[in-house]
N, C-alpha and C. Protein backbone atom coordinates (compact mmCIF):
# COMPACT_ATOMS: atom_id res chain seq x y z
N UNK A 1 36.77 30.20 -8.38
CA UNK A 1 36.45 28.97 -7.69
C UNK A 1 35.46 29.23 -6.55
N UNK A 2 35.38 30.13 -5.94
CA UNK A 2 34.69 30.59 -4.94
C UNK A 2 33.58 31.06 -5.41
N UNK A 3 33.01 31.11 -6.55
CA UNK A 3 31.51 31.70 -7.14
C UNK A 3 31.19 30.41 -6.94
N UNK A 4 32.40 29.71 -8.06
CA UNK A 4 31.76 28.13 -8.02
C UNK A 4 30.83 27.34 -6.97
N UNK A 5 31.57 27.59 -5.56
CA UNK A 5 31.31 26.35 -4.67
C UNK A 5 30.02 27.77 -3.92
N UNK A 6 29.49 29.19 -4.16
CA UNK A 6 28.55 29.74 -3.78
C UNK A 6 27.83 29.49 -4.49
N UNK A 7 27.61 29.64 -6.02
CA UNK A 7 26.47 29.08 -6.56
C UNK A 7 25.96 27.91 -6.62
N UNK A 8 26.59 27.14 -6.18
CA UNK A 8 26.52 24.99 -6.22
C UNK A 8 26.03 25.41 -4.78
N UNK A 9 26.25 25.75 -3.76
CA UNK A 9 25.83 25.78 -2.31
C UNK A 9 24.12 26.39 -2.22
N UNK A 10 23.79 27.68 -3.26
CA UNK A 10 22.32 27.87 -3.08
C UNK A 10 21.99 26.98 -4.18
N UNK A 11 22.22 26.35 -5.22
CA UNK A 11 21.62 25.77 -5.75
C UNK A 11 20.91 24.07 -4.92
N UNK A 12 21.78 23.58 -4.23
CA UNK A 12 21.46 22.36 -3.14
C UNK A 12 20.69 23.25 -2.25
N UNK A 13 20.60 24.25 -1.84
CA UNK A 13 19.68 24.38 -0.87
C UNK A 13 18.42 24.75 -1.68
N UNK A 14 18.50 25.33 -2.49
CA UNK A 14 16.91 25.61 -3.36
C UNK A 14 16.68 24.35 -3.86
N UNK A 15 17.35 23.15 -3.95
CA UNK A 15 16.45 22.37 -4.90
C UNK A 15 15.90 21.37 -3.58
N UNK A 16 16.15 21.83 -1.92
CA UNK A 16 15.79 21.03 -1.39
C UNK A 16 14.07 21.55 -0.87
N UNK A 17 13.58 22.57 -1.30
CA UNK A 17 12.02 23.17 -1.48
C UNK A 17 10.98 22.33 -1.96
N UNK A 18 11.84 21.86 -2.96
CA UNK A 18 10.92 20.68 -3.85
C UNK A 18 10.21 19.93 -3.59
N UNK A 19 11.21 19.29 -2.18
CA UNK A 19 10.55 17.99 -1.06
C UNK A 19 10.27 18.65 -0.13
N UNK A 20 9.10 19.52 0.71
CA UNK A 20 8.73 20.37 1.71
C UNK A 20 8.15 19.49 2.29
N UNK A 21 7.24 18.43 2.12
CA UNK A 21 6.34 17.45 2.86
C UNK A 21 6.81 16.11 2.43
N UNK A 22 6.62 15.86 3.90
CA UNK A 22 6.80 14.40 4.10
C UNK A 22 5.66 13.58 4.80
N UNK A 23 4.78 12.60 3.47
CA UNK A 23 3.85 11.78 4.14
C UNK A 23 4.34 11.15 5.44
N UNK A 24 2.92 10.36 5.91
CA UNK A 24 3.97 9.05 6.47
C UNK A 24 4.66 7.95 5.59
N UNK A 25 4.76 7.11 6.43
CA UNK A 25 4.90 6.09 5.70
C UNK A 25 6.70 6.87 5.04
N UNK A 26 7.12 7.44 5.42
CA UNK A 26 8.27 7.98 4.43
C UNK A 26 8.14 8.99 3.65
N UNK A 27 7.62 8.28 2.69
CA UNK A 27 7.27 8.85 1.28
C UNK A 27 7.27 10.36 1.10
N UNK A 28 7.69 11.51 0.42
CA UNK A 28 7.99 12.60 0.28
C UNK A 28 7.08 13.38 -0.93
N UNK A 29 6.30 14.16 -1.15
CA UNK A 29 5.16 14.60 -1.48
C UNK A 29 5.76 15.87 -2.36
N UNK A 30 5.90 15.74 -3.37
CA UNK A 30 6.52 17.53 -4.55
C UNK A 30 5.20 18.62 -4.59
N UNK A 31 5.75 19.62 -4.55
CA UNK A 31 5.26 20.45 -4.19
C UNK A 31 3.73 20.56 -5.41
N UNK A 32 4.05 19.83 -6.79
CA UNK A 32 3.56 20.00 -8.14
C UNK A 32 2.55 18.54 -7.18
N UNK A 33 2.59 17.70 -5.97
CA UNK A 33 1.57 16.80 -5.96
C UNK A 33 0.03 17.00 -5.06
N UNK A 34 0.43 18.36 -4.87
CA UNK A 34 -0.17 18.94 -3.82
C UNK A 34 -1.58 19.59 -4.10
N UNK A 35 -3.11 18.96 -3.37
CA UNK A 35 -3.90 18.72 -4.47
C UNK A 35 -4.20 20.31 -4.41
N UNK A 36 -4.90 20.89 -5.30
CA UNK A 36 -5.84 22.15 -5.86
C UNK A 36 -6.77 22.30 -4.78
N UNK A 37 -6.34 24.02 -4.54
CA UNK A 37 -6.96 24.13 -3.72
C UNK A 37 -8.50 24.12 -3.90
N UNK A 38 -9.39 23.59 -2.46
CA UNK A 38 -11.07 23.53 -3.24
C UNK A 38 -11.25 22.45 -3.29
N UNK A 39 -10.46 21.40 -3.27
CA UNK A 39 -10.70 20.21 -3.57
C UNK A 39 -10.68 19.10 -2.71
N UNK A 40 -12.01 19.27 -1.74
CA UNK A 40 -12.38 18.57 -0.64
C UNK A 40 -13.08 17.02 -0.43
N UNK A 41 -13.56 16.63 -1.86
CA UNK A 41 -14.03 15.84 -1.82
C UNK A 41 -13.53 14.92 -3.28
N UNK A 42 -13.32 13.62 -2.47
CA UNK A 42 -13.12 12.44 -3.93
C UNK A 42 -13.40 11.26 -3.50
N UNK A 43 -13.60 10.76 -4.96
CA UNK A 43 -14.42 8.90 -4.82
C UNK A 43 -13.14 7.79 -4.62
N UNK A 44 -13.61 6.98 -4.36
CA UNK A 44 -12.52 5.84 -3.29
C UNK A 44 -13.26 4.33 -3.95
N UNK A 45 -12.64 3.29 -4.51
CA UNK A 45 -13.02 2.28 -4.67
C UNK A 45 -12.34 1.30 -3.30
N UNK A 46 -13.19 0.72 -2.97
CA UNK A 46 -11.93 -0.84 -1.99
C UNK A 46 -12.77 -1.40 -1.07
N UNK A 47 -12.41 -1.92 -0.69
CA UNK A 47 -12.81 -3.47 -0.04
C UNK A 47 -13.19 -3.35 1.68
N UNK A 48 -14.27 -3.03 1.99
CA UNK A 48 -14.58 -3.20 3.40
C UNK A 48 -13.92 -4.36 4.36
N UNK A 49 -13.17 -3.77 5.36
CA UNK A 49 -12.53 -4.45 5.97
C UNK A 49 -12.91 -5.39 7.79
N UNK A 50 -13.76 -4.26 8.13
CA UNK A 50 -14.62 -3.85 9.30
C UNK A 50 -15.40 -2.70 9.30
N UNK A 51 -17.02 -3.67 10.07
CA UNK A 51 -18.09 -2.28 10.13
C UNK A 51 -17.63 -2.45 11.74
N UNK A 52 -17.82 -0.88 12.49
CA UNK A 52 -18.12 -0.88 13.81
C UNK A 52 -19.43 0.05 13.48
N UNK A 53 -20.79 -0.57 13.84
CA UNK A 53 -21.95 0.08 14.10
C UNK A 53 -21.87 0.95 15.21
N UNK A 54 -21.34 0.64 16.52
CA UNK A 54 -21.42 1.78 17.48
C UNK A 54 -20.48 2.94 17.61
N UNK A 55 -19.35 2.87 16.63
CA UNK A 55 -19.16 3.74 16.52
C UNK A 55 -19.45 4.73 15.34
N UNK A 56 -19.94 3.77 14.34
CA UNK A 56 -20.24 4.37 13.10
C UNK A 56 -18.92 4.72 12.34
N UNK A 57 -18.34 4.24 12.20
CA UNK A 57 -17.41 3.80 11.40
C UNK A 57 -16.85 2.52 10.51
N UNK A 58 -16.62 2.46 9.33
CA UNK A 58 -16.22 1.44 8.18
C UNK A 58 -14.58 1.39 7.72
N UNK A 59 -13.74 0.64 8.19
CA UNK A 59 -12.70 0.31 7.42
C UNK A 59 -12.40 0.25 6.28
N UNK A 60 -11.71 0.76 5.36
CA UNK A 60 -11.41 0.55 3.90
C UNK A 60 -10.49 -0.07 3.68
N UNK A 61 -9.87 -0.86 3.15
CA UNK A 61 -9.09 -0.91 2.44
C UNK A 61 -9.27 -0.10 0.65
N UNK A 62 -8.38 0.84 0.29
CA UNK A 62 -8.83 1.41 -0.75
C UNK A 62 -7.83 1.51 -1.44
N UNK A 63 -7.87 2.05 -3.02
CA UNK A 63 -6.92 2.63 -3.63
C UNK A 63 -6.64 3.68 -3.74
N UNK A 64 -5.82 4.42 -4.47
CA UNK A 64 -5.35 6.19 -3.93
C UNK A 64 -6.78 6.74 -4.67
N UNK A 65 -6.99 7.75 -4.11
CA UNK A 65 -8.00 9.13 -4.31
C UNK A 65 -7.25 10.17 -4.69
N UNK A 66 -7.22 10.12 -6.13
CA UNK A 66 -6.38 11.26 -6.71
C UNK A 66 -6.71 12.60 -5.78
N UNK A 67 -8.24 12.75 -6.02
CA UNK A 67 -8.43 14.57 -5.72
C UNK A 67 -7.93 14.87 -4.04
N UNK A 68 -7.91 13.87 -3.33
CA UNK A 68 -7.48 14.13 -2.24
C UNK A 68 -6.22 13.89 -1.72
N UNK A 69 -5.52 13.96 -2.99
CA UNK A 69 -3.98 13.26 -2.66
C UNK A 69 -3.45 12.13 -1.31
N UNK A 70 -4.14 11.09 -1.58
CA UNK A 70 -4.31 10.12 -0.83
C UNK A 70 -4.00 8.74 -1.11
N UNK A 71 -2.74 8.21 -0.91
CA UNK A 71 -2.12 7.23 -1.37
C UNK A 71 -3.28 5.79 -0.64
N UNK A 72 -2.66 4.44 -1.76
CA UNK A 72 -3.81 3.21 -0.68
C UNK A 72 -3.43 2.87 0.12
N UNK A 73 -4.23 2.95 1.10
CA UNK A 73 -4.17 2.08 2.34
C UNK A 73 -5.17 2.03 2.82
N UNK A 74 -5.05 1.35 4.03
CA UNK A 74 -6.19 0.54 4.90
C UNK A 74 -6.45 1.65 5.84
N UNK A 75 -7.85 2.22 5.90
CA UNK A 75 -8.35 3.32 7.32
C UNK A 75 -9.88 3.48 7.72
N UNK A 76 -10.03 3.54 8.65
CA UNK A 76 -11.56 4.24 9.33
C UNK A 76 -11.60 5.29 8.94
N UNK A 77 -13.29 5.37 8.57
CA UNK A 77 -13.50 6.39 8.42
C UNK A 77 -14.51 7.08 8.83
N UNK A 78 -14.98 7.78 10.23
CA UNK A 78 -16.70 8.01 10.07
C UNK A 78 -17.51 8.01 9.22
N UNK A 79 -18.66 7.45 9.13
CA UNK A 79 -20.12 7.51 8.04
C UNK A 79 -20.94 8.84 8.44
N UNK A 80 -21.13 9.21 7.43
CA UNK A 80 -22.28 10.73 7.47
C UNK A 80 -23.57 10.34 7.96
N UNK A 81 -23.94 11.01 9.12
CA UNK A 81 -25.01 10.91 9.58
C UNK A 81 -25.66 10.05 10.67
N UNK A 82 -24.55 8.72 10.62
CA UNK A 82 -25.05 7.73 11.57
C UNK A 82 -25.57 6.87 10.46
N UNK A 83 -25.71 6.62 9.27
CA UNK A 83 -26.67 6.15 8.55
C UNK A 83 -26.08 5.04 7.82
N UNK A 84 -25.22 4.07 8.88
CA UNK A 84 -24.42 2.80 7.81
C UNK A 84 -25.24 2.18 6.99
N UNK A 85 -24.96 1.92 6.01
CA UNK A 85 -26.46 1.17 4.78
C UNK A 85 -26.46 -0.85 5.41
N UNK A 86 -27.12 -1.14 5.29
CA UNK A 86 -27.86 -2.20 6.44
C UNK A 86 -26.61 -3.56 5.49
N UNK A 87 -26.71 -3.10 4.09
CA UNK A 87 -26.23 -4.39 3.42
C UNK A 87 -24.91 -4.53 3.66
N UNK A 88 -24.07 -3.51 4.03
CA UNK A 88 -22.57 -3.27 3.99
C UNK A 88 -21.89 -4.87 4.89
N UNK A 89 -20.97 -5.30 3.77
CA UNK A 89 -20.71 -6.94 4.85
C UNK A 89 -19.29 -6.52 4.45
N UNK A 90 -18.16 -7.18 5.40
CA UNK A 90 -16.74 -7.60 5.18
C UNK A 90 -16.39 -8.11 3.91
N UNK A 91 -15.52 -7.67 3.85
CA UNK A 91 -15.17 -7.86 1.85
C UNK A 91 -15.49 -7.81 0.55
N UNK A 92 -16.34 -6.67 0.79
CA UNK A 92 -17.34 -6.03 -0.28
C UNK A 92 -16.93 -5.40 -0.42
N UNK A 93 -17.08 -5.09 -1.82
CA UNK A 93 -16.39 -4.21 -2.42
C UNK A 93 -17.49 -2.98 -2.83
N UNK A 94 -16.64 -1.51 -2.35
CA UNK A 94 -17.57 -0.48 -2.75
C UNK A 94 -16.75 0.81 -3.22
N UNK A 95 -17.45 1.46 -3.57
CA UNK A 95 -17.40 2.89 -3.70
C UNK A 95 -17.79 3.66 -3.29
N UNK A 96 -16.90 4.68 -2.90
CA UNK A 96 -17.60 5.72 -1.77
C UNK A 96 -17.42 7.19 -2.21
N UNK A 97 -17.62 7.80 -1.68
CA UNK A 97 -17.38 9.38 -1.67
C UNK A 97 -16.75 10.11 -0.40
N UNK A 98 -15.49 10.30 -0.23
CA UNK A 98 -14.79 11.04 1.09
C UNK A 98 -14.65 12.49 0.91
N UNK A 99 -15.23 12.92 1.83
CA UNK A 99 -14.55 14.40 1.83
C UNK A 99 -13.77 15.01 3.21
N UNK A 100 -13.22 16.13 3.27
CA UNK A 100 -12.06 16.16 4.12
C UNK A 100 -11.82 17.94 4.06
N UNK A 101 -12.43 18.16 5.09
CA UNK A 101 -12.44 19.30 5.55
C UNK A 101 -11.31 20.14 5.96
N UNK A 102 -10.24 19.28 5.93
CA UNK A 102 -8.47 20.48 6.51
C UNK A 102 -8.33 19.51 7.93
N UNK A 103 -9.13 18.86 8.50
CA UNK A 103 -9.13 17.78 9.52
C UNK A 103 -9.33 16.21 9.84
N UNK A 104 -10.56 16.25 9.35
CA UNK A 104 -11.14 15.52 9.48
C UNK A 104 -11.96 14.47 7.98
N UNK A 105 -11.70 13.36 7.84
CA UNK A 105 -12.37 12.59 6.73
C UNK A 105 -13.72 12.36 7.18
N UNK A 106 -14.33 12.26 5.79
CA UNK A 106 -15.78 11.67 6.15
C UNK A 106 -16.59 11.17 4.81
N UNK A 107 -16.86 9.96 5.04
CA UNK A 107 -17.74 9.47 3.77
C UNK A 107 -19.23 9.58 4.18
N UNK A 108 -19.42 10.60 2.55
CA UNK A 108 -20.47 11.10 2.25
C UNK A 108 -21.84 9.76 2.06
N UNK A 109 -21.06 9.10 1.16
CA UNK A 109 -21.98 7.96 0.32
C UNK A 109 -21.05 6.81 0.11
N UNK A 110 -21.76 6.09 0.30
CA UNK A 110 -20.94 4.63 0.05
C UNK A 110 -22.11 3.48 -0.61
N UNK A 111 -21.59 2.87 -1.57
CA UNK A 111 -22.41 1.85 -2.95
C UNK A 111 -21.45 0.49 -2.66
């Protein structure tokens, strides 16, 4: 009986490895969701929410970005270069390119 309740005791603690990260929002991240390493940059479809020109930044509303393991939601994001494209209006819908250095996001290109 006593193997019993030692092997059931590391088995609950090893299967709690599985869940090591915890997004926000709650949500709990498996270790198998965790993107490849190298993989700094991915495309983003969604809906401009707010331009701020002086700061150079664009609101998304978007859907998840597989390669960057990035669930949807609504966020700023700096624009590369300073170079917001002139046509970009509220509730347009675009596609972009984010990449994400271990810190910091940043869209490359946005259509």
């Amino acid at each position: 009986m006593k193997t019993f309740l030692w092997v059931s005791l590391f088995a609950v603690a090893g299967a709690g490895g599985a869940y090591a990260q915890q997004e926000p929002g709650g949500r709990y991240t498996t270790l198998a969701e965790a993107p490849a390493s190298g993989a700094t940059t991915g495309t983003g479809i969604g809906l401009i929410q707010r331009i701020d020109k002086e700061r150079n930044t664009v609101t998304i509303k978007h859907g998840p970005i597989q390669e960057l393991n990035m669930s949807a939601m609504t966020m700023s994001f700096p624009v590369k270069d300073g170079a917001l494209p002139a046509k970009l209006q509220p509730l347009q819908k675009v596609e972009f390119e984010l990449s994400f250095d271990g810190k910091d996001y940043l869209i490359t290109k946005i259509n």
